[in-house]
Structures are given as C-alpha cells and as structure tokens.
Protein backbone atom coordinates (compact mmCIF):
# COMPACT_ATOMS: atom_id res chain seq x y z
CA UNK A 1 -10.74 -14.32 -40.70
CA UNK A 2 -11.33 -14.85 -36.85
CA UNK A 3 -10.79 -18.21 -36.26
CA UNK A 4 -12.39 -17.85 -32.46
CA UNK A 5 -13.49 -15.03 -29.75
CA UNK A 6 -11.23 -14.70 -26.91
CA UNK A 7 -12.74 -12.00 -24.67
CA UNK A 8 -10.02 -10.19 -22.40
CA UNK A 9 -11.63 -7.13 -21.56
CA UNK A 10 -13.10 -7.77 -18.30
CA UNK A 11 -11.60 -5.11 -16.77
CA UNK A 12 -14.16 -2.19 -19.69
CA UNK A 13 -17.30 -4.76 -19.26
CA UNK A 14 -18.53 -8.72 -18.63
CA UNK A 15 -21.26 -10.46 -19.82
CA UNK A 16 -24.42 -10.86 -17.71
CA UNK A 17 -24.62 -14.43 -16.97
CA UNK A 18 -27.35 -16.56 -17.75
CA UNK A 19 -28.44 -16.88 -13.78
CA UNK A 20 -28.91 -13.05 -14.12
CA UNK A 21 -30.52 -12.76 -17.00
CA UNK A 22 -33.02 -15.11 -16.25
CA UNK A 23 -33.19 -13.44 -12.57
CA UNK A 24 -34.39 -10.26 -14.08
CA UNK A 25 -36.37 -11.57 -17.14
CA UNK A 26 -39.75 -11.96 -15.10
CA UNK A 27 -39.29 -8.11 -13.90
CA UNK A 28 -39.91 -7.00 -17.60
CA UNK A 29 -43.41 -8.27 -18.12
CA UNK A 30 -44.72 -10.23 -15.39
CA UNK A 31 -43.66 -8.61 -12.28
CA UNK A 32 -44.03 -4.44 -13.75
CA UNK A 33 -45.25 -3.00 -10.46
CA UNK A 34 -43.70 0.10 -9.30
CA UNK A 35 -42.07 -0.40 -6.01
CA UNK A 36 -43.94 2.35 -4.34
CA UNK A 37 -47.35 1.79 -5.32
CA UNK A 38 -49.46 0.51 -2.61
CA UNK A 39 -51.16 -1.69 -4.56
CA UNK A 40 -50.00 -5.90 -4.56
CA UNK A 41 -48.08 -5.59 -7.70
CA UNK A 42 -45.94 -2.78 -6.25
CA UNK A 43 -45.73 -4.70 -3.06
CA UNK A 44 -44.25 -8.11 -4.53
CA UNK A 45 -42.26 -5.48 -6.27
CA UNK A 46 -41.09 -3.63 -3.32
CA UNK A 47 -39.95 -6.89 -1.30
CA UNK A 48 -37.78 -8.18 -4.59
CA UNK A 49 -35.84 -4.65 -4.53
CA UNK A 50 -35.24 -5.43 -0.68
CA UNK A 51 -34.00 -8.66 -1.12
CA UNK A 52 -31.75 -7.43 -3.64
CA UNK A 53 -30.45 -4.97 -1.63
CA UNK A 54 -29.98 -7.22 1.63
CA UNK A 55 -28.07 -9.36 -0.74
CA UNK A 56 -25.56 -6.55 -1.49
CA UNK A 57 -25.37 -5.42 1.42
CA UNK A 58 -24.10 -9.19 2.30
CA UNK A 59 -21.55 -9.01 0.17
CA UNK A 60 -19.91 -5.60 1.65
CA UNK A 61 -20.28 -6.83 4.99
CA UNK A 62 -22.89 -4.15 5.46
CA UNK A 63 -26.40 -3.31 6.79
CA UNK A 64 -29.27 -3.08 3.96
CA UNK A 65 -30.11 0.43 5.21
CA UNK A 66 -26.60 1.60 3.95
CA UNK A 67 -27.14 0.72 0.57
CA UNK A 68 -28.25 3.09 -2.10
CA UNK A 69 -29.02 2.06 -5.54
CA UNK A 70 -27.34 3.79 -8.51
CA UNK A 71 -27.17 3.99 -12.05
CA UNK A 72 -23.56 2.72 -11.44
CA UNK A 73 -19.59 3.91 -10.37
CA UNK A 74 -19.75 6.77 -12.23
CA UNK A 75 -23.10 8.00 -10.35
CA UNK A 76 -22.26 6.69 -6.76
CA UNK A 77 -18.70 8.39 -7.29
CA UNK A 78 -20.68 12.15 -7.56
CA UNK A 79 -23.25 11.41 -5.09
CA UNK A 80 -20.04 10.98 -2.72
CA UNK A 81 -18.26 13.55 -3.61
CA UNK A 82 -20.59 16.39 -4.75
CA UNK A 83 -23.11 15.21 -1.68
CA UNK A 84 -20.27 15.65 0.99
CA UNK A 85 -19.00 18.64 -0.61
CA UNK A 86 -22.45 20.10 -1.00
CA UNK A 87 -23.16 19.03 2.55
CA UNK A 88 -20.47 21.58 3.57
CA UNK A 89 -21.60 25.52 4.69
CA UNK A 90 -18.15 26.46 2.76
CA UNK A 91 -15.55 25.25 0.73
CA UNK A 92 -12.85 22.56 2.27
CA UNK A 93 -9.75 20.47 0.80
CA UNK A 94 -10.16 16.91 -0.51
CA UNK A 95 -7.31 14.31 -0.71
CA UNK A 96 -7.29 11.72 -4.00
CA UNK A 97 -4.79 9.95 -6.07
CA UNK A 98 -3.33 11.08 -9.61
CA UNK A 99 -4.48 7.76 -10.88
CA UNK A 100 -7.96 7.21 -10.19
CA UNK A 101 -10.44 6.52 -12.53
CA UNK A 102 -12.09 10.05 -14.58
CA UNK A 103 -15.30 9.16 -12.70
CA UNK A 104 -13.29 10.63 -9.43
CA UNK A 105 -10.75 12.89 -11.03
CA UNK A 106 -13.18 14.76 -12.95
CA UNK A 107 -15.66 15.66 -10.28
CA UNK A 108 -12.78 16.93 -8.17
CA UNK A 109 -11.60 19.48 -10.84
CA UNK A 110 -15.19 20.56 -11.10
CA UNK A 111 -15.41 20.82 -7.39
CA UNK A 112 -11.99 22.78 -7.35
CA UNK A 113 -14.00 25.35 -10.12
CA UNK A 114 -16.48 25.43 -7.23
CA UNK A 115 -13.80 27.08 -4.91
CA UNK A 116 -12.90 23.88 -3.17
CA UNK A 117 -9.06 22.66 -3.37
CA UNK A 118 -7.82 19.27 -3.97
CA UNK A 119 -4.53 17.46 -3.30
CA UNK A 120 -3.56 14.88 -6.01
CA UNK A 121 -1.61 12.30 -3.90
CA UNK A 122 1.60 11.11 -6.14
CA UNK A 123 2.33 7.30 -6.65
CA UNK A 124 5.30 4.93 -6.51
CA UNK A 125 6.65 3.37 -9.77
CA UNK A 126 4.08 0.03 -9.06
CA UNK A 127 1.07 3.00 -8.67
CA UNK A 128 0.34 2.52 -4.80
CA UNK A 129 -0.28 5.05 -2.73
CA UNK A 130 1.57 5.72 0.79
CA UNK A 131 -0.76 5.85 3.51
CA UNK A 132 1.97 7.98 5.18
CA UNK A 133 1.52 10.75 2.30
CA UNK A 134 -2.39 10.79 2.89
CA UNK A 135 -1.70 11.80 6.54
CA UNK A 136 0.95 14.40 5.83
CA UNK A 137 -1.50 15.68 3.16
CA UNK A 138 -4.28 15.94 5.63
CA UNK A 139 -5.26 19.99 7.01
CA UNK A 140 -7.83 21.35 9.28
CA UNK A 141 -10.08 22.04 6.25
CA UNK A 142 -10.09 18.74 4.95
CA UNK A 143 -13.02 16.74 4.78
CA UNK A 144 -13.34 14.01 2.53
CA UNK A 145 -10.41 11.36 1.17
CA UNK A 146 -11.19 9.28 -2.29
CA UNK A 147 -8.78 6.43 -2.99
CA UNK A 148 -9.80 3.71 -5.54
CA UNK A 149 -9.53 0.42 -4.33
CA UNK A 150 -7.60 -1.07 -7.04
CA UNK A 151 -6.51 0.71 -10.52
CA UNK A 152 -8.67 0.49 -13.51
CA UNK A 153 -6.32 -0.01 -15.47
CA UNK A 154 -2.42 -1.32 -14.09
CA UNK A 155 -4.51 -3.34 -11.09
CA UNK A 156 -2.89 -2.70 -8.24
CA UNK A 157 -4.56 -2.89 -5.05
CA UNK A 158 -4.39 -0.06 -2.58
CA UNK A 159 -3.62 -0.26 0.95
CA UNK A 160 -7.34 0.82 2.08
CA UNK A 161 -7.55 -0.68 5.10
CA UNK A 162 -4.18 1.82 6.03
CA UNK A 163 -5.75 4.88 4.69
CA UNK A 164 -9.18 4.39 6.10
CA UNK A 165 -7.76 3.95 9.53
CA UNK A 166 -5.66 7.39 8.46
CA UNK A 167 -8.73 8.93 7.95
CA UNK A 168 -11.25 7.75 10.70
CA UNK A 169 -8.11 8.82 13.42
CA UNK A 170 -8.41 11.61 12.18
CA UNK A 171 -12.52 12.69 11.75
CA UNK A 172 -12.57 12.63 8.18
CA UNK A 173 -14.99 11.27 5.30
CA UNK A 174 -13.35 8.53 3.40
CA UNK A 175 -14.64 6.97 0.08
CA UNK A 176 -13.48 4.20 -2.09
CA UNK A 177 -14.66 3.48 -5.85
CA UNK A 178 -14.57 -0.40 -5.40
CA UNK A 179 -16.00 -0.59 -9.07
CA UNK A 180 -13.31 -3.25 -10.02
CA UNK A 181 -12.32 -5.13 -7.13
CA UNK A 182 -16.04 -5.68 -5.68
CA UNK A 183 -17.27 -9.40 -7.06
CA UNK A 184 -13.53 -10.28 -7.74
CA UNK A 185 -11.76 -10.08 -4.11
CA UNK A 186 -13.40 -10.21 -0.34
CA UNK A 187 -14.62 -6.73 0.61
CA UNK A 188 -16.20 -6.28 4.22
CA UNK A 189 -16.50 -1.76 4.59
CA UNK A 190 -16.01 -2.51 8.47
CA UNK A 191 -12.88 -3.89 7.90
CA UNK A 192 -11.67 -1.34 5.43
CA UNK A 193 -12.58 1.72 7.49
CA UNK A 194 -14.56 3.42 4.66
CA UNK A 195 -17.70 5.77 4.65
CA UNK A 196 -18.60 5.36 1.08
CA UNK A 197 -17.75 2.09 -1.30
CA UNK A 198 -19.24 2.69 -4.73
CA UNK A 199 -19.64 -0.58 -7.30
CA UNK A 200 -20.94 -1.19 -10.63
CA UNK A 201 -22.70 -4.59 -11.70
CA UNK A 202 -21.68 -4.50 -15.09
CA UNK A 203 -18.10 -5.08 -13.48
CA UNK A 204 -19.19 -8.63 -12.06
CA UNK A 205 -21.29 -10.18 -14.84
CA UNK A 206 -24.34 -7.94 -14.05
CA UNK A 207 -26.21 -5.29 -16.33
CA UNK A 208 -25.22 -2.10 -17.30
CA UNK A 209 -26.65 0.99 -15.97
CA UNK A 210 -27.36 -0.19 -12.46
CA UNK A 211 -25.13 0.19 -9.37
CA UNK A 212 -24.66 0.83 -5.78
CA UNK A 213 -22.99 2.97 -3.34
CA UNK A 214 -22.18 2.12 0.47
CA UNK A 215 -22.62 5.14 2.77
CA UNK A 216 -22.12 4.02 6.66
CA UNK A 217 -24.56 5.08 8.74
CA UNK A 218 -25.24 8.01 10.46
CA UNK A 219 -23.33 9.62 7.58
CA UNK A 220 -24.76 12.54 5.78
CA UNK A 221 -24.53 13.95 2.42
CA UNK A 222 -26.77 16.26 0.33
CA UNK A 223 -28.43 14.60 -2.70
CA UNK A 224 -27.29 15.92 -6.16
CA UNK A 225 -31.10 15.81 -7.25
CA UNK A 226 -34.37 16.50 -5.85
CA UNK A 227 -37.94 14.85 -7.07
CA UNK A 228 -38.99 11.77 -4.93
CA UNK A 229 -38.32 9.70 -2.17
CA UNK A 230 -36.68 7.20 -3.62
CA UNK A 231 -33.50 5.38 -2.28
CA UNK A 232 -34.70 7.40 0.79
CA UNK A 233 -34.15 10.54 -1.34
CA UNK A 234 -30.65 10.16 -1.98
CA UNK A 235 -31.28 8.95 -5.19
CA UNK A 236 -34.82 10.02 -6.36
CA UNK A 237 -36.81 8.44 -9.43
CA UNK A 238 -38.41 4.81 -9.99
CA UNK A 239 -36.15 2.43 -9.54
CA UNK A 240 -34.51 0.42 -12.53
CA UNK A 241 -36.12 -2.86 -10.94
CA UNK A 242 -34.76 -5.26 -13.49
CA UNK A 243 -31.56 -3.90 -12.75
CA UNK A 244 -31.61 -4.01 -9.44
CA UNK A 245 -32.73 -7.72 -9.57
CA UNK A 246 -29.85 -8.45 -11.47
CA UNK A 247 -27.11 -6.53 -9.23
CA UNK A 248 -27.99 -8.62 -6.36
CA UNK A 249 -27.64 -11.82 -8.13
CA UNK A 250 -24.70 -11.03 -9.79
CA UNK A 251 -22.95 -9.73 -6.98
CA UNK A 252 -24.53 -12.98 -4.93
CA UNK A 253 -22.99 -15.85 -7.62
CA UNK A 254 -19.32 -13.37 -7.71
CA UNK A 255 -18.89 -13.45 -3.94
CA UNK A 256 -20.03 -16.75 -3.24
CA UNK A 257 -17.32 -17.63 -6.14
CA UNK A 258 -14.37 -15.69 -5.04
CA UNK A 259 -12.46 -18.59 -3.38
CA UNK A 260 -11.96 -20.78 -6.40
CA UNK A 261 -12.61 -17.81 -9.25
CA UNK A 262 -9.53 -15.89 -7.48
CA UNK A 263 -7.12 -18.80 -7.29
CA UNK A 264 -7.83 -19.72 -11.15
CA UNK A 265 -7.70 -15.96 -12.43
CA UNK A 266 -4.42 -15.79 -10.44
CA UNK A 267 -3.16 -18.87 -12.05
CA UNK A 268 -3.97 -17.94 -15.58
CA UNK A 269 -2.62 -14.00 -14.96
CA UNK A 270 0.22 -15.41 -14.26
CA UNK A 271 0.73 -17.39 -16.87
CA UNK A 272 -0.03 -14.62 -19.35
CA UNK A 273 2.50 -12.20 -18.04
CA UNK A 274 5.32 -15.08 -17.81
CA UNK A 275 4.40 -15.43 -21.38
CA UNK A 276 4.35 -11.69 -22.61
CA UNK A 277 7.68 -10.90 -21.13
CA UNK A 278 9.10 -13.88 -22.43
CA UNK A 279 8.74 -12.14 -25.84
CA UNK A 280 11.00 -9.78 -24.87
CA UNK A 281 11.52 -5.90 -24.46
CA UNK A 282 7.94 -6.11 -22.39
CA UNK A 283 7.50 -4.43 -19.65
CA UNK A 284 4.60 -5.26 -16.48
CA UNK A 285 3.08 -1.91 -15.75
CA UNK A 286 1.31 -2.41 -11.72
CA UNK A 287 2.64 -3.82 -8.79
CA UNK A 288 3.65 -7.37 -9.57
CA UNK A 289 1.94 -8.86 -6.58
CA UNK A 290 -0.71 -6.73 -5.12
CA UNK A 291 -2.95 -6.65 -7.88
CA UNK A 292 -6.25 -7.75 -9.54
CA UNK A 293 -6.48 -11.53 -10.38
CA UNK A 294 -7.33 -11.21 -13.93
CA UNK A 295 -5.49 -7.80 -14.74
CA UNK A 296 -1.89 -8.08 -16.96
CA UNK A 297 -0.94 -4.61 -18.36
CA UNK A 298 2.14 -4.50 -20.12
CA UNK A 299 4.16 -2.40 -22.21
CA UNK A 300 4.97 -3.38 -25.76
CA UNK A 301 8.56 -1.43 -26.30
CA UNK A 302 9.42 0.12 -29.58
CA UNK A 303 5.46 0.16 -31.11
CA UNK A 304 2.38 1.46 -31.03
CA UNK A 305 -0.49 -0.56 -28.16
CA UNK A 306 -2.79 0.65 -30.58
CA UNK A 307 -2.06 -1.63 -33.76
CA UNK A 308 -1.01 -4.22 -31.13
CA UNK A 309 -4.96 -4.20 -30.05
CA UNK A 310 -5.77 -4.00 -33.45
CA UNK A 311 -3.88 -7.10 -34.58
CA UNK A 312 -5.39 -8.93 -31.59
CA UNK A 313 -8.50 -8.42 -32.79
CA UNK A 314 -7.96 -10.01 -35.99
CA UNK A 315 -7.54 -12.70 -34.49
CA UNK A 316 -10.48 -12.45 -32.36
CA UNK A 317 -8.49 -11.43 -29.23
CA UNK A 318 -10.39 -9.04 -27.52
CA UNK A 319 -8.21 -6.78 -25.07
CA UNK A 320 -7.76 -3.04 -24.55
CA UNK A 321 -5.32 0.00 -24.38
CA UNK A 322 -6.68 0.40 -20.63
CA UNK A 323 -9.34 2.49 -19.34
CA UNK A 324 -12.27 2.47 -21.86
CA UNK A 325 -13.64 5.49 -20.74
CA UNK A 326 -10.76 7.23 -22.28
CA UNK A 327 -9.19 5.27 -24.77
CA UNK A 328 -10.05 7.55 -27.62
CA UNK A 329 -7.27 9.96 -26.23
CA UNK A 330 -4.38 10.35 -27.75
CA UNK A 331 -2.49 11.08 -25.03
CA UNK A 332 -0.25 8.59 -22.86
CA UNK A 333 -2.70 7.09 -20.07
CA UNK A 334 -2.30 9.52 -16.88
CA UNK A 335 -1.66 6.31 -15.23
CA UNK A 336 0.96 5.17 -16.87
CA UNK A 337 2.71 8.87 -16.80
CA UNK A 338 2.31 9.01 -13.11
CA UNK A 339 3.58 5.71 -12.38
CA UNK A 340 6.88 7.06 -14.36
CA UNK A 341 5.93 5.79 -18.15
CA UNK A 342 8.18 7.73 -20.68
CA UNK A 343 5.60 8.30 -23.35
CA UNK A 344 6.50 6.03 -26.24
CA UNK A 345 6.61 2.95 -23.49
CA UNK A 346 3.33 4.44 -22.19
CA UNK A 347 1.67 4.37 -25.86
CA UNK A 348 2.93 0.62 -26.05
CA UNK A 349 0.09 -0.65 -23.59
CA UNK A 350 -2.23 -3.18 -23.70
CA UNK A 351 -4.18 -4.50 -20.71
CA UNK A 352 -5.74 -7.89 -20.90
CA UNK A 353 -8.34 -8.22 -18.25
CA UNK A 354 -9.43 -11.75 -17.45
CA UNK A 355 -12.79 -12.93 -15.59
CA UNK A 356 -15.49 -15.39 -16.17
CA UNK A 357 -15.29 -17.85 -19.35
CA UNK A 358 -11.46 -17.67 -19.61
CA UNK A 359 -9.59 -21.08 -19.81
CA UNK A 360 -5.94 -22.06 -20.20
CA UNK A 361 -7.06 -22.65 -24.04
CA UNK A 362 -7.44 -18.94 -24.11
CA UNK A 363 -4.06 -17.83 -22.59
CA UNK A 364 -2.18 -20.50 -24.56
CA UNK A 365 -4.34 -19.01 -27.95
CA UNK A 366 -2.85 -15.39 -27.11
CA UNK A 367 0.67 -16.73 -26.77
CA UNK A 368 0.59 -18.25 -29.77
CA UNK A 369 -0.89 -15.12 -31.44
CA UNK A 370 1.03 -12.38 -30.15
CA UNK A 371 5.25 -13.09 -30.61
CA UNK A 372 4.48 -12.88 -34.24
CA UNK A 373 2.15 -10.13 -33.85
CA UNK A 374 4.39 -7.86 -31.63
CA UNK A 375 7.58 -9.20 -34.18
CA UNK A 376 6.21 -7.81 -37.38
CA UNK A 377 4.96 -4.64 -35.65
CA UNK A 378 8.64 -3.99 -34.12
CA UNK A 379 10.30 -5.05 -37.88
CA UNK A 380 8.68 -1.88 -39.20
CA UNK A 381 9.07 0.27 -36.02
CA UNK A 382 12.31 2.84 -36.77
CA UNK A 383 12.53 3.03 -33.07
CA UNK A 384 13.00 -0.61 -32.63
CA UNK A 385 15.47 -0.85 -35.09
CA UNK A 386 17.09 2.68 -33.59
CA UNK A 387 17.76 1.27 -30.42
C-alpha cells in the first residue's frame, strides 16, 4: 500500500495552484462574455484577456502586442515553424538539434516531406549544443533556426543567448521552445536574441490546453489556419478565456517566485543526485551544472527504468522514464542515444522532475525508497550479475 504521494514529475505536468484556479473560476459562469462581442459582457471580457496578456508579456521581457495565445508548446512550436516556412515563396534549409522535444522534431520531418531540408545539429556527451556548429551549419537558403531552451528531458540549458546572436548576425529567424524553462529561470527575448519563444502554462502550475508564443515584432509568418480575427489572425477562434486567465497568473506567481523557488529546487536537485549516485553504478545523464533546477535524470545500470518507475510508484513516488509524450516507445530515448547512451544504460532512465510542493521530506522519502528498490531489481538482472 502507498504509504504517501510524492509527486516528481514536474518536468510531464504541475498542478494548477489554488491562486489560479480561483483566478479563472469566475470566467466559467459569471464573467461568459465573448471577448469580441461589443456588448459590456464581452468588453469586461476583452480587458481581462489583455491584462493577461500584458502580464506575460512581463514576464518575457516583451511588448503585449508580441504575444499570441495558444493552445500550448506543441501549437506555438507549428505556428513557428510551419508559419515561417509557409511564409516562404519556395523551399529553404532549417537548422535544429537532434534532441529537441517531438513537438519540433516532428514538424521538421514533415516540413522536409514538403521539399524543405533540415540540418539536425549533433550534441556533446552533457547534450549542449555548440553555437560554433550552428554557424558552420548556416547556408544562403537558410531561414529559420529552432533550439530548445533547455532539454525536456536530461535539463540542460542551451547557450541561447550565443546562438541567437549567431543567428540575428546573420539575418535569420530564430525560435526557441521555452516550454520548460519559462516560470522556472529569468527569461527576457531581448536578451536572448530570439524571434519566437513558445511556453506552455501547464509547465508552471497553470492549466492545460492554453499557451503562448513570442513572435518579435515586425516579424511575419503565415497562419496555419484561417476563420477569424482572433489573436490578430494568427491564431483564429474564441479564445479559451479561462485559460488565458489562468496563464497570466500562473506565469505572474512563477516569475515573481524565481529567486527563492530556484535556489530551493537547486538545493534539493542536488541533494537527490548526491543521493542516487551514492547507490552506486548510477550514472547523471545532462550537463551537471547548466541545467534545470528541479531536473535529475539518471541512469540505473544493469536494469530496466521501467520497473524502476514502477516500483516507485508503489510507493507512491511519482517520477518518469523522461519525455511523456513518448514514453510508450520502446525504443532508447533519442536523447539519451544522441548524448552517447549505449542502449541498455539508456533503457535504465528515470528522470525525477522537481517543482512546487517538494520538501526535503520528499527527497529524504525517495532515498530511503530507492537503494532497496534498485538492489532487488539488479539481484535478478543477469546483466548485473554478468558484469
């Protein structure tokens, strides 16, 4: 039986807090107007949307008029990529990583179907990206770079501020999915040199289904649908209102938090991966210093991540095998294989992704759990006993 719910998957989803919740509560019933109705309702409507918006753009360091509301990462992600690339007469090169998040990787394949081609920028061993290899990768044809901000799943951080100022040199589009490091370190877009920063509230104790993306000004792209002039037709249809009410609270209370939230998550990260290799045979998958506060992947040697998770959650330790997009693959993370990962040490994963609620009860709870865990596991592993 679960004796008690430790929650260390962050990193997949977060609870809405209760400021949020009962932010967007009155937009349900009470306040139902549609923003662009005419009519009072739709006006008191209209000006709560605004302020929402003003108070994300706040917390980018941007202008309300660059900020478009989404259904989330996933969405401002194609209206980036698919809008510049749409935006184009003909067909032109793009520059990523080989470990960003599906939500990028994806649309570039499709876009390479469409007769664009893409270069998949390699990684180092910690799964950082060398600013130096974006420049050397750049041609006359290309016109947009996508970098992620900070890995999904392994945390590091990327040098963005490097690569932007690679790409603005040089008269090229750059975007960042910010979708995990937006709410949980300081982001200003001037100072990171981007075009397009695309964030999810769900990420920063928000709701689901609602996001945003950051497109500078004076930047154009061509919208992916058509059917109102909505988000000044970039992103046409009524407007998830509650959702929007509670993305610009959520990302208010997470930025106004950083300084103290970032210092503790750092503190208690730390702890937990001090802990975890102590047990021996682990391995830290990410850069050991430039990463998220709250992420710790690590690789389990000689077993499965999978009946490691498993195990945890017995015990009522919630954590995951990485990106939960994908974790019903069975094939080794393309993260972890790109950062070098044979595959058995890749299938030995777990990432536990702190955030808000955790305590040093909690990290002390999952150091008591998992030696014994990760000890029976190994005393019926061949491999382990192979070695």
């Amino acid at each position: 039986m679960k004796s008690r719910l430790v929650y260390m998957d962050h990193g997949a989803t977060t609870p809405v807090r209760k400021e949020v919740f009962d932010a967007m509560i009155p937009f349900f019933q009470e306040q139902y107007g549609n923003p662009s109705s005419l009519h009072t309702p739709g006006r008191k409507v209209r000006q709560a949307v605004e302020e929402a918006r003003e108070k994300t753009a706040r917390a980018l360091g941007a202008g309300a008029e660059d900020i478009y509301f989404t259904a989330g990462g996933t969405e401002s992600n194609n209206i980036a990529l698919r809008g510049a690339a749409k935006e184009r007469a003909k067909p032109g090169h793009i520059i990523t990583s080989s470990v960003e998040h599906h939500a990028v990787l994806d649309v570039c394949q499709d876009l390479e179907r469409e007769g664009h081609w893409v270069t998949y920028l390699p990684v180092d061993q910690d799964g950082l990206v060398d600013p130096e290899t974006v420049k050397e990768a750049i041609t006359g044809d290309t016109f947009i770079i996508s970098i992620m901000a900070a890995n999904n799943e392994i945390g590091t951080l990327q040098p963005i501020r490097e690569i932007g100022s690679v790409a603005r040199d040089c008269g090229i589009l750059f975007h960042t999915d910010a979708v995990q490091v937006v709410g949980q370190l300081p982001v200003d877009v001037n100072d990171l040199n981007v075009d397009f920063l695309s964030l999810a509230a769900h990420k920063f104790n928000g709701p689901k289904g609602i996001g945003a993306l950051y497109m500078k000004k004076g930047v154009k792209v061509d919208p992916l649908y058509r059917g109102g002039s909505q988000e000044r037709k970039l992103r046409p249809g009524t407007e998830n209102v509650p959702g929007v009410i509670g993305l610009g609270r959520a990302v208010e209370l997470a930025v106004s938090e950083i300084p103290g939230k970032q210092k503790k998550l750092e503190y208690l990260r730390d702890r937990l991966i001090e802990g975890l290799i102590g047990i021996g045979d682990v391995v830290l998958n990410g850069h050991p210093q430039k990463r998220l506060p709250g992420n710790v992947n690590v690789s389990f040697k000689y077993i499965e991540g999978e009946s490691v998770l498993l195990s945890l959650d017995m015990e009522g330790i919630a954590a995951s095998s990485g990106s939960a997009c994908s974790s019903g693959s069975l094939e080794p993370s393309h993260v972890l294989s790109a950062i070098g990962l044979d595959h058995p040490t890749a299938h030995g994963s777990v990432r536990f992704s702190l955030g808000f609620g955790n305590s040093e009860e909690d990290i002390d709870y999952v150091l008591e759990k998992a030696p014994p865990i990760v000890e029976r596991l190994r005393s019926m592993s061949p491999t382990y006993h192979a070695r």
